[in-house]
N, C-alpha and C. Protein backbone atom coordinates (compact mmCIF):
# COMPACT_ATOMS: atom_id res chain seq x y z
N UNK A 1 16.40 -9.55 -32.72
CA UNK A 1 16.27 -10.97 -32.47
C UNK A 1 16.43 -11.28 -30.97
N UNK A 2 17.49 -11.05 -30.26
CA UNK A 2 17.56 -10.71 -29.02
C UNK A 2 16.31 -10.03 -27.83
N UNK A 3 16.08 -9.43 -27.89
CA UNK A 3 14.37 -8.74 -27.70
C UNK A 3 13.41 -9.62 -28.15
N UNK A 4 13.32 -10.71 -28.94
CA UNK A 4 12.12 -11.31 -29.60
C UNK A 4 12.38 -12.79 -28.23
N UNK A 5 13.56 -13.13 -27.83
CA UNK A 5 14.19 -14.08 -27.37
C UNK A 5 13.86 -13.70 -25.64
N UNK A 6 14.27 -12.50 -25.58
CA UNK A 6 13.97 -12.40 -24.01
C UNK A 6 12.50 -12.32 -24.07
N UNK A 7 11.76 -11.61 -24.82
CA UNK A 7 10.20 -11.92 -24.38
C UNK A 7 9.39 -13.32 -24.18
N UNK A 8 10.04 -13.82 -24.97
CA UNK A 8 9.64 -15.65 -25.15
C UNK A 8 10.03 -16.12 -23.86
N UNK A 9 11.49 -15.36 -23.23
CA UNK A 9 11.76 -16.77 -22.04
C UNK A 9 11.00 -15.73 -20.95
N UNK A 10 10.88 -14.80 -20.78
CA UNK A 10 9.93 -13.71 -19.76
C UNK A 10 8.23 -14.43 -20.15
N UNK A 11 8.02 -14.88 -21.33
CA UNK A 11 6.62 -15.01 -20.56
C UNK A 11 6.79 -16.72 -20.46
N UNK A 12 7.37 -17.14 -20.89
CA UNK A 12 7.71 -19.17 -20.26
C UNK A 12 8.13 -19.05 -19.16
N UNK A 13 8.67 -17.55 -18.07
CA UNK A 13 8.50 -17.81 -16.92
C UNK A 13 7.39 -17.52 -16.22
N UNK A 14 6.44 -16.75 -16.92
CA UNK A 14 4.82 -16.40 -16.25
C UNK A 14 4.20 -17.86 -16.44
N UNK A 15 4.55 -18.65 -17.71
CA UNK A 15 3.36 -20.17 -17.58
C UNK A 15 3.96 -20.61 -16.51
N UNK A 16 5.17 -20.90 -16.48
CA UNK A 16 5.76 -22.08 -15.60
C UNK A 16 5.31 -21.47 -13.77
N UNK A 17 5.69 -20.14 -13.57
CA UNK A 17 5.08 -19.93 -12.45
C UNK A 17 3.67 -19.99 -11.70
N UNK A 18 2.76 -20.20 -13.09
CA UNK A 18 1.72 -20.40 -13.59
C UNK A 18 0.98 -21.62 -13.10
N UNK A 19 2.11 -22.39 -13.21
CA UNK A 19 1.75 -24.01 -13.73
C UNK A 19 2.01 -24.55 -12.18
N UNK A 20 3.30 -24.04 -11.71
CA UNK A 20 4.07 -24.72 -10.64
C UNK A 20 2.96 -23.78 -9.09
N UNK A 21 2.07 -22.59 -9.22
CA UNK A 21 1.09 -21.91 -8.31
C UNK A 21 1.68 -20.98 -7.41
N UNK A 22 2.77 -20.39 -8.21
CA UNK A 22 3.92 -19.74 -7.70
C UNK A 22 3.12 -18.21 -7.58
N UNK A 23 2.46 -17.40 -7.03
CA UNK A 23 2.14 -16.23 -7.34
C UNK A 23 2.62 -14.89 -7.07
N UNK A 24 2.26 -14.22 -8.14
CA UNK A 24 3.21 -12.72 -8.10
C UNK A 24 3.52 -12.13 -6.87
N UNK A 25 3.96 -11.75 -6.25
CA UNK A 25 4.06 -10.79 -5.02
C UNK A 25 3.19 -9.88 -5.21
N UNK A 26 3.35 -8.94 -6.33
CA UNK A 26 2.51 -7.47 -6.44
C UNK A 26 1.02 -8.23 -6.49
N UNK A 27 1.00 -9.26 -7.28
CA UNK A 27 -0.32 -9.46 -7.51
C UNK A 27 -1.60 -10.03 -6.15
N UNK A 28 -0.57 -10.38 -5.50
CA UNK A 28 -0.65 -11.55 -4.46
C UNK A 28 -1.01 -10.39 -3.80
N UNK A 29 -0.54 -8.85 -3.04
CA UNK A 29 -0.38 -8.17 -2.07
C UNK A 29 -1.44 -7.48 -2.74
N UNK A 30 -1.92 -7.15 -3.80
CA UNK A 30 -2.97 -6.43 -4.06
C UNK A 30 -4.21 -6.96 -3.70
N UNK A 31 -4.50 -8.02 -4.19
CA UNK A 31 -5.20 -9.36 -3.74
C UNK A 31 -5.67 -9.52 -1.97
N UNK A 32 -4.55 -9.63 -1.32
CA UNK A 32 -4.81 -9.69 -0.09
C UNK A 32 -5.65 -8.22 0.56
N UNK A 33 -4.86 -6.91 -0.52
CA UNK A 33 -5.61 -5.77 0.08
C UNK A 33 -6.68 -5.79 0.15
N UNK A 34 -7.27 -6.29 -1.30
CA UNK A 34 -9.13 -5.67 -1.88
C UNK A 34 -9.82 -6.66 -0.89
N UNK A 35 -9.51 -8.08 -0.51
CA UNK A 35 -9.56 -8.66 0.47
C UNK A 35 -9.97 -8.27 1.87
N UNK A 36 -8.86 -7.55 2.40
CA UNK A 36 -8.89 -7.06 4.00
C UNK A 36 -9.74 -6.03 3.85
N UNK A 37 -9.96 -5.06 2.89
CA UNK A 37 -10.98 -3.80 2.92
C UNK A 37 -12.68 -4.47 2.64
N UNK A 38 -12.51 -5.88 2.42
CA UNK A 38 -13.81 -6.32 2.02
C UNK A 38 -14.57 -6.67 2.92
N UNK A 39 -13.14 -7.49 3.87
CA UNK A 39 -13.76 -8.19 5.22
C UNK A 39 -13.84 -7.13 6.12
N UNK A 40 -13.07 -5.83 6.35
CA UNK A 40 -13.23 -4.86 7.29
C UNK A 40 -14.76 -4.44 6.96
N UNK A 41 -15.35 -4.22 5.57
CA UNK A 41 -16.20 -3.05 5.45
C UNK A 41 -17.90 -4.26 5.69
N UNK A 42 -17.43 -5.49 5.58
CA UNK A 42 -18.73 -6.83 6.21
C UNK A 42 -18.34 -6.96 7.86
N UNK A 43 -17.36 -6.84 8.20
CA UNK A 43 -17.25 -6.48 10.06
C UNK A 43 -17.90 -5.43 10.45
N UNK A 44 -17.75 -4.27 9.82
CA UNK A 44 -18.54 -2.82 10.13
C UNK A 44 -19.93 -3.31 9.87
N UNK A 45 -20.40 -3.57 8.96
CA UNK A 45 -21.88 -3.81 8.72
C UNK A 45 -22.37 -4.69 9.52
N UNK A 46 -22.16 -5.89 9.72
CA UNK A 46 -22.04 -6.68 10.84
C UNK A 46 -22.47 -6.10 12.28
N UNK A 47 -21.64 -4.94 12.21
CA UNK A 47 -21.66 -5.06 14.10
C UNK A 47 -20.46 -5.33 14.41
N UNK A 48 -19.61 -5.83 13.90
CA UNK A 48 -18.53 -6.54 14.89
C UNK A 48 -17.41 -5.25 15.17
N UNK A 49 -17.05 -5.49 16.27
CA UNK A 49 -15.79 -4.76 16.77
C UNK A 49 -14.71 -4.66 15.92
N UNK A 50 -13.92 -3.64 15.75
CA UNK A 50 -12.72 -3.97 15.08
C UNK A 50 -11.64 -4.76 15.73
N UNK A 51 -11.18 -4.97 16.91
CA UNK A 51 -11.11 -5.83 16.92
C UNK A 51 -11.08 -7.41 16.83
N UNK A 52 -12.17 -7.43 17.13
CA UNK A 52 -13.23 -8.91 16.76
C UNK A 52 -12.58 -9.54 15.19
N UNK A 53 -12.52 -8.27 14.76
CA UNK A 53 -12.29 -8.37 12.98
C UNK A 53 -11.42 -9.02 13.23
N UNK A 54 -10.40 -8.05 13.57
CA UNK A 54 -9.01 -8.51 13.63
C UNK A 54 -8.55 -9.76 14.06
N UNK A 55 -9.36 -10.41 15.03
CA UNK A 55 -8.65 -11.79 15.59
C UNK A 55 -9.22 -12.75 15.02
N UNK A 56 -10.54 -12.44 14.46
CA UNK A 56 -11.51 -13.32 13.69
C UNK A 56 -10.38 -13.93 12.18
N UNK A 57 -9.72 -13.01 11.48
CA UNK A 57 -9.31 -12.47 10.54
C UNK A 57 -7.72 -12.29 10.22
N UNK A 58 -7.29 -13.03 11.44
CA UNK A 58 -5.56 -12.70 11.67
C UNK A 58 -4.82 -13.45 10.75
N UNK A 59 -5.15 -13.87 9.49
CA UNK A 59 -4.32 -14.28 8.20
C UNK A 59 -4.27 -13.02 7.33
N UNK A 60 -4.85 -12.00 7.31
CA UNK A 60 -5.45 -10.96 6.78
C UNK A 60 -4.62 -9.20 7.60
N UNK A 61 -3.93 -8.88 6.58
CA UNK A 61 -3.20 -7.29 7.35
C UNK A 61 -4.21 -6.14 8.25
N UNK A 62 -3.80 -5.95 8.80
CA UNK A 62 -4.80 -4.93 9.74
C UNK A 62 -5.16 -3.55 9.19
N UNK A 63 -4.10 -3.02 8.05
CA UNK A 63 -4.54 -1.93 7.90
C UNK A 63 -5.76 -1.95 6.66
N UNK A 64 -5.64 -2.75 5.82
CA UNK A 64 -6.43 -3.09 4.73
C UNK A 64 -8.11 -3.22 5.59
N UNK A 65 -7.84 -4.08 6.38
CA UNK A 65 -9.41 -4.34 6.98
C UNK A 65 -9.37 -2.76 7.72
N UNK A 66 -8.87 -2.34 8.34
CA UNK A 66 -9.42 -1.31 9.31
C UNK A 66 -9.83 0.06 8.27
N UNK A 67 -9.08 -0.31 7.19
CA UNK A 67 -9.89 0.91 6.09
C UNK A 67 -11.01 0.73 5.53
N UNK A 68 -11.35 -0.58 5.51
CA UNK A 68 -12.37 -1.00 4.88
C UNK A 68 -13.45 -0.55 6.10
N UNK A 69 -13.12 -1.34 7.42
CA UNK A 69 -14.38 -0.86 8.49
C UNK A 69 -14.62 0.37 8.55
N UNK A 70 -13.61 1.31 8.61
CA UNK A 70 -13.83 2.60 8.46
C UNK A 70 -14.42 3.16 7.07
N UNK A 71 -14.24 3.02 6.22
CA UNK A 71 -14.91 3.32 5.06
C UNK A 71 -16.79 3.44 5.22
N UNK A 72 -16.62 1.59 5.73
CA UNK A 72 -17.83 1.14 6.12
C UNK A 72 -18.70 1.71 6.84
N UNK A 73 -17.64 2.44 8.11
CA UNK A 73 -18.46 3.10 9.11
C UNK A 73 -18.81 4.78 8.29
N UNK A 74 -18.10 5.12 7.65
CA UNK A 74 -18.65 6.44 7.33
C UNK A 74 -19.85 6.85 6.42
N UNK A 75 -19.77 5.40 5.63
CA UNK A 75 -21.18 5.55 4.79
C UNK A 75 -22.14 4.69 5.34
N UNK A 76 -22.28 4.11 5.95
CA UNK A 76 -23.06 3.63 6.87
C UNK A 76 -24.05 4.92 7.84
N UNK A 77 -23.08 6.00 8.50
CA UNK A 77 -23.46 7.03 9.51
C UNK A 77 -24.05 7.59 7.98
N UNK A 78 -23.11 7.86 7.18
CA UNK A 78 -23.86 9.19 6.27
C UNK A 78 -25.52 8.89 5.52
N UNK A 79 -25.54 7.33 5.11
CA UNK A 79 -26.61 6.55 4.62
C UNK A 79 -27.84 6.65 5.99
N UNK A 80 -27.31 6.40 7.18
CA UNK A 80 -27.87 6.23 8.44
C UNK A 80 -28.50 4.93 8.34
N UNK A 81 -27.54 3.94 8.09
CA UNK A 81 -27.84 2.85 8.10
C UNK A 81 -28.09 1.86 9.26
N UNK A 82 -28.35 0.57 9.44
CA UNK A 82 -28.24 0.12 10.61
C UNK A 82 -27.40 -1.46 10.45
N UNK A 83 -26.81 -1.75 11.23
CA UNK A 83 -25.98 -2.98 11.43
C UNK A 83 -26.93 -3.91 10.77
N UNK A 84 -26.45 -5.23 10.09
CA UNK A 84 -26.89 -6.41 9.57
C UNK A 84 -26.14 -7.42 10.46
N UNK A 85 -27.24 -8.35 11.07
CA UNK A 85 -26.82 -9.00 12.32
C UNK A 85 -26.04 -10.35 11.30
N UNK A 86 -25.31 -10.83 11.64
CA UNK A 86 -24.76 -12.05 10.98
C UNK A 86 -25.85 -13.17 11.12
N UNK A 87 -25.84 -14.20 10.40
CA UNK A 87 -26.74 -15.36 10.31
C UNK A 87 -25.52 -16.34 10.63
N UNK A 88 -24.67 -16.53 10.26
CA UNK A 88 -23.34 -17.51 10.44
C UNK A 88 -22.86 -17.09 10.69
N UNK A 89 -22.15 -17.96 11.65
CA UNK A 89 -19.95 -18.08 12.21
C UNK A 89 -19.24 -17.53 11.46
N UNK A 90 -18.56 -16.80 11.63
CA UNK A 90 -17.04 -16.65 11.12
C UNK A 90 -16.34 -17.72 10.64
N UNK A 91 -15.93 -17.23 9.42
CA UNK A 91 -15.00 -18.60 9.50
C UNK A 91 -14.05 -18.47 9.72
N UNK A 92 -13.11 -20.28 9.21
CA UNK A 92 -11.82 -20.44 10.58
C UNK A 92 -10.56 -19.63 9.37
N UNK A 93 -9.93 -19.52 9.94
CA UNK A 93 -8.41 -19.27 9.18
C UNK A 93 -7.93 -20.14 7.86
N UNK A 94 -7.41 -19.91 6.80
CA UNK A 94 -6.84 -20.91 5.75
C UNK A 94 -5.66 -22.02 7.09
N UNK A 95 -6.00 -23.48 6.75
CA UNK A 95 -5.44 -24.06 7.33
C UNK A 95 -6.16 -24.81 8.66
N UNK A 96 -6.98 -23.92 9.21
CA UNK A 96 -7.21 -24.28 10.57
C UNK A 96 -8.20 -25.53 10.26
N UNK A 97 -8.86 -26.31 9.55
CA UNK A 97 -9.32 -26.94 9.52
C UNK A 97 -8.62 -28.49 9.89
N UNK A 98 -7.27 -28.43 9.00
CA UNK A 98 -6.15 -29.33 9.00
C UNK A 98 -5.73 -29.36 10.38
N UNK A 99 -5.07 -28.11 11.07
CA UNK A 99 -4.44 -28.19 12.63
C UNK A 99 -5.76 -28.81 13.68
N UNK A 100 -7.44 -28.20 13.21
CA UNK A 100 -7.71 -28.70 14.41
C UNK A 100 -8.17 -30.09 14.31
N UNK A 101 -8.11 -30.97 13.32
CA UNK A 101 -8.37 -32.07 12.57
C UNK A 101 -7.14 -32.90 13.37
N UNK A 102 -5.87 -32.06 13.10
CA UNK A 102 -4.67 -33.15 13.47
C UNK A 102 -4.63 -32.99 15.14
N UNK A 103 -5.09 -32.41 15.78
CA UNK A 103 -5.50 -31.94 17.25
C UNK A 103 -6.35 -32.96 18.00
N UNK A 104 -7.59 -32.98 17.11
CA UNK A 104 -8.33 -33.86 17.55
C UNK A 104 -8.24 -35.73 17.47
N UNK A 105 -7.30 -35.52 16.62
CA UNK A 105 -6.97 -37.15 16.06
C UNK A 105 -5.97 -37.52 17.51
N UNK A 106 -5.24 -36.53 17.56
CA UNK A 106 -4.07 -36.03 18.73
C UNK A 106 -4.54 -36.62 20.04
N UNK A 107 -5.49 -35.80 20.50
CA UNK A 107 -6.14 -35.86 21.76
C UNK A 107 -6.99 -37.02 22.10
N UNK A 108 -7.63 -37.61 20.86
CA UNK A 108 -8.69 -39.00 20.77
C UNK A 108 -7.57 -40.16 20.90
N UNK A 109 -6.10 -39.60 20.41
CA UNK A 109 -5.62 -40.76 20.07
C UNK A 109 -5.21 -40.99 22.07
N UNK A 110 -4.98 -39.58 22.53
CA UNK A 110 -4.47 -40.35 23.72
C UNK A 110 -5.42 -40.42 24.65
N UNK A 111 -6.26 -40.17 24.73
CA UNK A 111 -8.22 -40.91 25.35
C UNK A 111 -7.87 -42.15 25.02
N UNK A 112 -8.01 -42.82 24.13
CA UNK A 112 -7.51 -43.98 23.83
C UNK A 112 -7.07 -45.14 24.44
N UNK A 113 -5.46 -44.34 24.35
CA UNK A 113 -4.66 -44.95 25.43
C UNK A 113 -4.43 -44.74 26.54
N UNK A 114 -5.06 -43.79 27.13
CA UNK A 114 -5.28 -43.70 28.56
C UNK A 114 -6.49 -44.97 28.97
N UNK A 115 -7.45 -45.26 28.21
CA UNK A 115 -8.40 -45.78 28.57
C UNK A 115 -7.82 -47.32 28.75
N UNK A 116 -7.48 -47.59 27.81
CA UNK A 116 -6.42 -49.09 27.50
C UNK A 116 -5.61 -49.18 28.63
N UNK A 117 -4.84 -48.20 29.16
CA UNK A 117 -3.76 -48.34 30.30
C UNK A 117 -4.21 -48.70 31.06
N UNK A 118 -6.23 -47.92 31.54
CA UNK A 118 -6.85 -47.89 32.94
C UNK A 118 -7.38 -49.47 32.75
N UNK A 119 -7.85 -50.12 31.59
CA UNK A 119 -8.17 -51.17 31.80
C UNK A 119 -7.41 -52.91 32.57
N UNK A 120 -6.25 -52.35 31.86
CA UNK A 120 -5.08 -53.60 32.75
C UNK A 120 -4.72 -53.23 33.83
């Protein structure tokens, strides 16, 4: 009965973590890996520097992407493939949309009042 009791409150803590967008660590860190080896091994194909990756990409662990570019780069040479030039930008970082949003509201706001000051 005991055993029937802890499984019930072990998985009412998977909904509730569930519910509240709380996510696993293990699951979360695996996640981020298949991730960084995805974006490393579209930087290699790309063209882009590993570097480049890297700063393009700095929410993202370095070793995950740099296995992926490397991966990328070895079947790429063995295929004898050739780079696929990008058509689009990089995109920005999770978040950066918000900071450069509140930046620009920032900076317009004091254009603004600089302009207002110069007028009186």
């Amino acid at each position: 009965m005991t055993a029937v009791l802890l499984l019930l409150y072990l998985a009412g803590c998977d909904m509730i973590q569930q519910q509240m967008g709380i996510e696993d660590p293990v699951a979360k860190a695996a996640r981020t890996d298949s991730e960084g080896k995805a974006v490393g091994g579209a930087c290699r194909q790309s063209g882009r520097a590993i570097e480049d990756c890297y700063s393009i990409y700095s929410w993202l662990p370095k070793a995950p992407i740099y296995e992926g570019w490397r991966d990328m780069d070895a079947y790429m040479r063995d295929n004898k493939l050739e780079t696929v030039e990008p058509q689009l930008p990089p995109v920005g970082a999770p978040g950066a949309r918000k900071r450069a949003s509140i930046a620009e509201d920032a900076s317009s706001g004091a254009k603004n009042s600089k302009k207002t000051a110069e007028k009186h």
